[in-house]
Protein backbone atom coordinates (compact mmCIF):
# COMPACT_ATOMS: atom_id res chain seq x y z
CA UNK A 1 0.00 0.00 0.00
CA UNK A 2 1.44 3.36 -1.14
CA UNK A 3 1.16 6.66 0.94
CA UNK A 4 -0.97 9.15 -1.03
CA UNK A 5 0.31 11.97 0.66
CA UNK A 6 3.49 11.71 -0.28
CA UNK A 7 4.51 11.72 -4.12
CA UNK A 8 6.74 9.25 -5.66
CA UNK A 9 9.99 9.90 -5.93
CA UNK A 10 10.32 12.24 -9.32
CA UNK A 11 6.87 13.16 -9.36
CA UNK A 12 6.46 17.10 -10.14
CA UNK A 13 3.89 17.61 -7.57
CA UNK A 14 6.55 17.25 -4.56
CA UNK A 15 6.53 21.20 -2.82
CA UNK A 16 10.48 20.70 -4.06
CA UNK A 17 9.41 21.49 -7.21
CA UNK A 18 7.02 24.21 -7.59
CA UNK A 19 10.15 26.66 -7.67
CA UNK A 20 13.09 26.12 -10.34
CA UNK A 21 16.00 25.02 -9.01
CA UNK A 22 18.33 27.79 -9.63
CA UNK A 23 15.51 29.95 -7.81
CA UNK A 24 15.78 28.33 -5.12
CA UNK A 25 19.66 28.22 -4.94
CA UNK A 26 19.06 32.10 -5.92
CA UNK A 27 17.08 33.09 -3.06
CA UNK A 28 18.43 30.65 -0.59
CA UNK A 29 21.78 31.70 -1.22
CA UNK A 30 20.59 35.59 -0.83
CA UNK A 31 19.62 34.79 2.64
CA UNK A 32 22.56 33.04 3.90
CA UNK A 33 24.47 36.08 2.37
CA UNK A 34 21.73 38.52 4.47
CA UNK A 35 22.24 36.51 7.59
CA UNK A 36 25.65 36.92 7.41
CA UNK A 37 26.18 40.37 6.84
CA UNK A 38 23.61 41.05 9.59
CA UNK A 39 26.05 38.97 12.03
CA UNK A 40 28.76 41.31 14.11
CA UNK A 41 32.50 41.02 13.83
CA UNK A 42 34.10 39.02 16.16
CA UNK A 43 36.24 40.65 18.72
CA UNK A 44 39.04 38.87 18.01
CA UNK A 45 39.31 39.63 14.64
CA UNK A 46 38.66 43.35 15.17
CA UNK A 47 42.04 43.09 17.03
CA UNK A 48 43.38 41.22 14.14
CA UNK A 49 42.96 43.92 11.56
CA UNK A 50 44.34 46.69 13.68
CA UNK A 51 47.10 44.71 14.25
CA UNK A 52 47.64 44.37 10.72
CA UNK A 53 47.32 47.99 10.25
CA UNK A 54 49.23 48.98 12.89
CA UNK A 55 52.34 46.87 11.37
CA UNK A 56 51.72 48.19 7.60
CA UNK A 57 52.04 52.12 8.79
C-alpha cells in the first residue's frame, strides 16, 4: 500500500518542485548572504585587523 500523501519519488507535484531550481539556490543563497552580513564582527578579529594595520604604517 502506497502513501498518497506523499509523491513518488520524481513526481512534479513534490513542494520541491514548484520553484526552479536555480531559484531556489538564488534566493536561498541571498539569505545566507543577508544573515551573514547582519552577524557582528568578532572581537578577536577586530584586534586582528588593527594589528595588521598597525604593522603596515
Amino acid at each position: 500500500m502506497t502513501d498518497k500523501k506523499t509523491p513518488p519519488p520524481g513526481s512534479k507535484s513534490g513542494a520541491f518542485d514548484k520553484k526552479p531550481l536555480p531559484d531556489k539556490i538564488g534566493s536561498s543563497l541571498r539569505q545566507l548572504y543577508d544573515d551573514v552580513l547582519s552577524e557582528d564582527v568578532p572581537d578577536d578579529f577586530l584586534n586582528l585587523l588593527k594589528k595588521a594595520d598597525e604593522v603596515s604604517k
